[in-house]
N, C-alpha and C. Protein backbone atom coordinates (compact mmCIF):
# COMPACT_ATOMS: atom_id res chain seq x y z
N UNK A 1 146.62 95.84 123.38
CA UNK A 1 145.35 96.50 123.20
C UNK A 1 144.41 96.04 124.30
N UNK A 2 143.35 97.12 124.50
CA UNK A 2 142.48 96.67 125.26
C UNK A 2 141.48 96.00 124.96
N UNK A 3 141.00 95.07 125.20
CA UNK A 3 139.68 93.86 124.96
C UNK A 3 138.75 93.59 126.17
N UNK A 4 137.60 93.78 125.99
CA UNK A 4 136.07 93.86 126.96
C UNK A 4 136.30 92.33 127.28
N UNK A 5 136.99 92.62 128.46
CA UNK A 5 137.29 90.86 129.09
C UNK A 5 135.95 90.50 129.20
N UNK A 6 134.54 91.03 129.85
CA UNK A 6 133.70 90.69 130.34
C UNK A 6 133.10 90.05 129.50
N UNK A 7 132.71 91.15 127.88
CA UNK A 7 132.37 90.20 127.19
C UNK A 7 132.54 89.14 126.57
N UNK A 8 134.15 89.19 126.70
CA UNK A 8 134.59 88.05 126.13
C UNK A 8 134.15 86.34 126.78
N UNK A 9 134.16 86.57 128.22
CA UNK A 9 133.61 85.87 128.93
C UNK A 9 132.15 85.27 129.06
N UNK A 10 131.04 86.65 128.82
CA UNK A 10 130.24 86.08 128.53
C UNK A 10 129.81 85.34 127.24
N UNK A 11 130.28 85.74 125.84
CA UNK A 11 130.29 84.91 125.16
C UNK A 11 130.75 83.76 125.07
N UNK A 12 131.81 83.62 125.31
CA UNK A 12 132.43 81.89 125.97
C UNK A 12 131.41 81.03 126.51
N UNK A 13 130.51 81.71 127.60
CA UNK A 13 129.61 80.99 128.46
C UNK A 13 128.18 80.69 128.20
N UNK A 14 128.08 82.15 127.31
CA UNK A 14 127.11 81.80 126.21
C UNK A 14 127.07 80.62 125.31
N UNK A 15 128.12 79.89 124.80
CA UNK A 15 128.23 78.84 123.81
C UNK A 15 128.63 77.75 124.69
N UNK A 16 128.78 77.95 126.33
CA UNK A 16 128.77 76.90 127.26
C UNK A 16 130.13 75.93 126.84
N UNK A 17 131.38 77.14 126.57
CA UNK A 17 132.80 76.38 125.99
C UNK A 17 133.60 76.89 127.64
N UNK A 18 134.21 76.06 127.64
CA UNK A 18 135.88 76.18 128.36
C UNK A 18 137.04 77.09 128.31
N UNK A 19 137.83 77.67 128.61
CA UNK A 19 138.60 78.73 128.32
C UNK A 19 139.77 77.77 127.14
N UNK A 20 139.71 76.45 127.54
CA UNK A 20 140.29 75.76 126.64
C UNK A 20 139.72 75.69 125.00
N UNK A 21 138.70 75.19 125.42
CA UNK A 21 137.67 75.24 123.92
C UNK A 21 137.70 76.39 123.39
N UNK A 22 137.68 77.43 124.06
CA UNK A 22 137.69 78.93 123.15
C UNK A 22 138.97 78.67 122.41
N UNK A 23 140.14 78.67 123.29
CA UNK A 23 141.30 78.71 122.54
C UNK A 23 141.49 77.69 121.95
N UNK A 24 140.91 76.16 121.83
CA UNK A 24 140.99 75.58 120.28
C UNK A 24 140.20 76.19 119.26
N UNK A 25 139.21 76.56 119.48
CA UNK A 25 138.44 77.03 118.50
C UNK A 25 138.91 78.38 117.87
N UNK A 26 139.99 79.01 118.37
CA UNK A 26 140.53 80.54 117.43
C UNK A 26 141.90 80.16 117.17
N UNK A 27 142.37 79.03 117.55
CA UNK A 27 143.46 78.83 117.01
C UNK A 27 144.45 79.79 117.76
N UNK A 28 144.22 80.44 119.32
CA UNK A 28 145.04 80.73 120.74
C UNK A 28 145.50 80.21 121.64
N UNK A 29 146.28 80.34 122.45
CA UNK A 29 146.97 79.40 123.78
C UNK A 29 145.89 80.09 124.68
N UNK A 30 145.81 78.99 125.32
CA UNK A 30 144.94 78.83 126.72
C UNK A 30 145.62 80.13 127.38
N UNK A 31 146.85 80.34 127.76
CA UNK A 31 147.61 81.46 128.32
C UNK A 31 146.66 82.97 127.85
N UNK A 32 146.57 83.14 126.56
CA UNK A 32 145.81 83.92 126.00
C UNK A 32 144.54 84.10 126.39
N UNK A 33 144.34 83.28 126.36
CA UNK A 33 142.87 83.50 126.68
C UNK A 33 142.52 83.65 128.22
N UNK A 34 143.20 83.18 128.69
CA UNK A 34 143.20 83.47 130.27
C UNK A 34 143.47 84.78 130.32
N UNK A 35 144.78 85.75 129.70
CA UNK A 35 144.96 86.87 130.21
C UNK A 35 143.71 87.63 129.38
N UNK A 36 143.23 87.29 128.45
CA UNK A 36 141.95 88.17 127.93
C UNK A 36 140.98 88.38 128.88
N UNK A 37 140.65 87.04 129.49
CA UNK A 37 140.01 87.22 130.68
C UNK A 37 139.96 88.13 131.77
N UNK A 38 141.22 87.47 132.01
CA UNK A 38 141.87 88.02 133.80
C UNK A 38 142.17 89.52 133.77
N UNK A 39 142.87 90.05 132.57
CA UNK A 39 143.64 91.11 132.58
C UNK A 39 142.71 92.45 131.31
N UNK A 40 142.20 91.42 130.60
CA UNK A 40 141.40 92.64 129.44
C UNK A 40 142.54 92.75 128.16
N UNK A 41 143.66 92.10 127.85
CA UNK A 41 145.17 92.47 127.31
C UNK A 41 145.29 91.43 126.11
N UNK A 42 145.05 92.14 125.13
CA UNK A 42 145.53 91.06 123.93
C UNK A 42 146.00 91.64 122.45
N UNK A 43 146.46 91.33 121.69
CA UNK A 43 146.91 91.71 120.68
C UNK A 43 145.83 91.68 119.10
N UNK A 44 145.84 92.25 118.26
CA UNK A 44 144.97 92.56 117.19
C UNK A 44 144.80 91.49 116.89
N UNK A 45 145.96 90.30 116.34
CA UNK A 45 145.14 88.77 116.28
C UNK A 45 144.40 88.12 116.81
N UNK A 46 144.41 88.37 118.30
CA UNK A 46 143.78 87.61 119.35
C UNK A 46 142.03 88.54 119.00
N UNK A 47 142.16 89.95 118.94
CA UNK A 47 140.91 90.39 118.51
C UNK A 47 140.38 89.78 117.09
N UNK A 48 140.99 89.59 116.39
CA UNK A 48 140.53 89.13 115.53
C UNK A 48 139.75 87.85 115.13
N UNK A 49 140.58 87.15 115.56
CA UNK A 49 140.35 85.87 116.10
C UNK A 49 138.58 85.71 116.95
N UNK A 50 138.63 86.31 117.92
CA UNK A 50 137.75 86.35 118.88
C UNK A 50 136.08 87.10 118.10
N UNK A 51 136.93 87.86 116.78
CA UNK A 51 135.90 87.97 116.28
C UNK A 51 135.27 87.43 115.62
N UNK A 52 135.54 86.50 115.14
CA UNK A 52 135.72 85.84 114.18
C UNK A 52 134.92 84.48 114.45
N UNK A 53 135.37 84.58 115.74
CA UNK A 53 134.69 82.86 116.19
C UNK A 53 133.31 83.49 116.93
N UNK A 54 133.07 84.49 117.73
CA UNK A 54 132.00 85.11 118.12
C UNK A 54 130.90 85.36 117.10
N UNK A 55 131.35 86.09 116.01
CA UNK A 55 130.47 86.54 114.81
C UNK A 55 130.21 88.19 115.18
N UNK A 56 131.06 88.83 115.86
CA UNK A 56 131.02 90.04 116.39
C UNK A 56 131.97 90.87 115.87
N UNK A 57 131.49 92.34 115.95
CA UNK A 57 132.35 93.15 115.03
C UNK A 57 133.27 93.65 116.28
N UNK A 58 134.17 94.23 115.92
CA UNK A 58 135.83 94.58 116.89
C UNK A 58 134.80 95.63 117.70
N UNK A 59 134.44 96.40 116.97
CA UNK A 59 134.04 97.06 118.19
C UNK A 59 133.15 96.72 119.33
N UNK A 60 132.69 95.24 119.50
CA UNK A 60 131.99 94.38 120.37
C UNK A 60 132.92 94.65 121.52
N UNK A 61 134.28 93.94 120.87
CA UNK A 61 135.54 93.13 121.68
C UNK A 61 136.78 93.84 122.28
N UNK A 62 136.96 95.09 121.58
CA UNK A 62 138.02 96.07 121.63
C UNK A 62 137.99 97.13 122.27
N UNK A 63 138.01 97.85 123.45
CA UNK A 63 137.68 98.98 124.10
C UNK A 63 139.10 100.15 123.45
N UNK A 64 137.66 101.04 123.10
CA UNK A 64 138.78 102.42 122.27
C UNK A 64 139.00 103.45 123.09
N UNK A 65 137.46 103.81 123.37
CA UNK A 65 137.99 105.44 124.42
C UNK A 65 138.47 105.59 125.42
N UNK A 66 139.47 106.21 125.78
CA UNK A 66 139.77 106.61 127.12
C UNK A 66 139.16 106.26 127.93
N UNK A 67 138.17 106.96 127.96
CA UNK A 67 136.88 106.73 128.78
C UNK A 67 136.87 105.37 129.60
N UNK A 68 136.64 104.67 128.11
CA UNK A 68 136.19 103.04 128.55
C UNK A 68 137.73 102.07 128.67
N UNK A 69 138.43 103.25 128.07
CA UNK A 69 139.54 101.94 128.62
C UNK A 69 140.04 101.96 130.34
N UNK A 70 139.79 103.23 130.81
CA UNK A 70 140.37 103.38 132.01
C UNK A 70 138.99 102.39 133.11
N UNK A 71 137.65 102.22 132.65
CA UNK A 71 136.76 101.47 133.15
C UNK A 71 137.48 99.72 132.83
N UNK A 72 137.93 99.78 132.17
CA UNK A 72 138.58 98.71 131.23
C UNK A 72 139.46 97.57 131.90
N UNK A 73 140.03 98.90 132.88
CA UNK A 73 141.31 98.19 133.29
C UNK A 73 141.09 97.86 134.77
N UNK A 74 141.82 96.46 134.93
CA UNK A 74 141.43 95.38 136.33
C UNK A 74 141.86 96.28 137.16
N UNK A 75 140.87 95.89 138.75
CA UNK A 75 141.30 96.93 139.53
C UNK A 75 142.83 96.88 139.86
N UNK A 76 143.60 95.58 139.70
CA UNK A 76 144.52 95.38 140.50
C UNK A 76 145.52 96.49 139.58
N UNK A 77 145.31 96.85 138.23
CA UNK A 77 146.68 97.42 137.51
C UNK A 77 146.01 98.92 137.95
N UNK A 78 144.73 99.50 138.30
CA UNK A 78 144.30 100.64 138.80
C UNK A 78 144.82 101.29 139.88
N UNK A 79 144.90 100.23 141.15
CA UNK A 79 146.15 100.46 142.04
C UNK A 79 147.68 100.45 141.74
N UNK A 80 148.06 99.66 140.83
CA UNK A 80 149.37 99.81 141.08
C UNK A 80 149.37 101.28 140.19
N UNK A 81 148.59 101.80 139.37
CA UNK A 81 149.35 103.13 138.87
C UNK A 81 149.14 104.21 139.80
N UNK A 82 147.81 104.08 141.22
CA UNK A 82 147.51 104.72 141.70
C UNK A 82 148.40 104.77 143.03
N UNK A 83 148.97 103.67 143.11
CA UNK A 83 150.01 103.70 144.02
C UNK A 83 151.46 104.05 143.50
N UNK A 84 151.71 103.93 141.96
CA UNK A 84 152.83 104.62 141.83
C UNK A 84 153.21 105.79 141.83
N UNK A 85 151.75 106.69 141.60
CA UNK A 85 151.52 107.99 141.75
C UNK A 85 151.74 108.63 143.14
N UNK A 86 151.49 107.58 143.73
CA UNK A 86 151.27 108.44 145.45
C UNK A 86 152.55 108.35 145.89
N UNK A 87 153.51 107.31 145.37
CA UNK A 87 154.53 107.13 146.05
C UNK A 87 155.62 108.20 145.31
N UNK A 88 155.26 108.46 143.97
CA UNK A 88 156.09 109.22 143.23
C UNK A 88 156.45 110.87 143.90
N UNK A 89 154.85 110.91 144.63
CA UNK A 89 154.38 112.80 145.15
C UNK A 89 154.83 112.35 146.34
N UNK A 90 154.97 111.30 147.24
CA UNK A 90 155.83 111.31 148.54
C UNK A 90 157.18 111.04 148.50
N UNK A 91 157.99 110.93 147.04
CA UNK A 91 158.98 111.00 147.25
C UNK A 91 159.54 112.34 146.66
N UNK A 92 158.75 113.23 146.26
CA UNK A 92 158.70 114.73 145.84
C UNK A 92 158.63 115.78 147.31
N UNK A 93 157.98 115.01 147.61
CA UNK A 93 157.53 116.25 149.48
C UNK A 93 158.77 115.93 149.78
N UNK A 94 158.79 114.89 150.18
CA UNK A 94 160.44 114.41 151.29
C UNK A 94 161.43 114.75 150.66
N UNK A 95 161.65 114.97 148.91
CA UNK A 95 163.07 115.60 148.78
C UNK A 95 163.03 116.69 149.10
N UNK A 96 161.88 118.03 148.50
CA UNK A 96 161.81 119.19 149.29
C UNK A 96 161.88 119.62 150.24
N UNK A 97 160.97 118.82 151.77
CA UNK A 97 161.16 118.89 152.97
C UNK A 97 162.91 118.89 153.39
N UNK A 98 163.39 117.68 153.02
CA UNK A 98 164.61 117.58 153.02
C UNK A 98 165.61 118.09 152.10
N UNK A 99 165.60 119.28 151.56
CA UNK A 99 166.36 120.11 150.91
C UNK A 99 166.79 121.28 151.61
């Protein structure tokens, strides 16, 4: 699922905790919480969790619409779909060309 890395971050920094301290305090691996960060990517416990220790409702923490999930997502996974796309339509021309 998708999760508002940003905010997640700023609340962390808001309570002036550690990416460690977050994850003692929800009962998550540091790993977790890093990719919540880094990547926006976590599972309904990890939302839960996060809500839980925040005092925030899911829809704070959880990005739903389309919309916002495609804003959502790190630039780096934005390129790779945008580069799998381009490479997918240049390997479509060149079989045609070469047919």
């Amino acid at each position: 699922m998708l999760i508002n890395a940003a905010f997640v971050r700023t609340e962390r920094l808001a309570k002036g905790w550690t990416q460690q301290q977050l994850a003692d305090v929800t009962g998550l691996s540091l790993r977790t919480i890093q990719r919540v960060e880094s990547q926006g990517l976590g599972s309904m416990e990890t939302i839960n969790a996060l809500c839980s220790v925040f005092e925030q409702p899911i829809t704070s923490i959880r990005v739903e619409s389309s919309e916002n999930a495609q804003q959502g997502l790190p630039s780096q996974v934005r390129y790779l779909i945008a580069g799998s796309v381009a490479g997918f339509l240049v390997g479509v021309v060149m079989t045609l060309l070469l047919s």
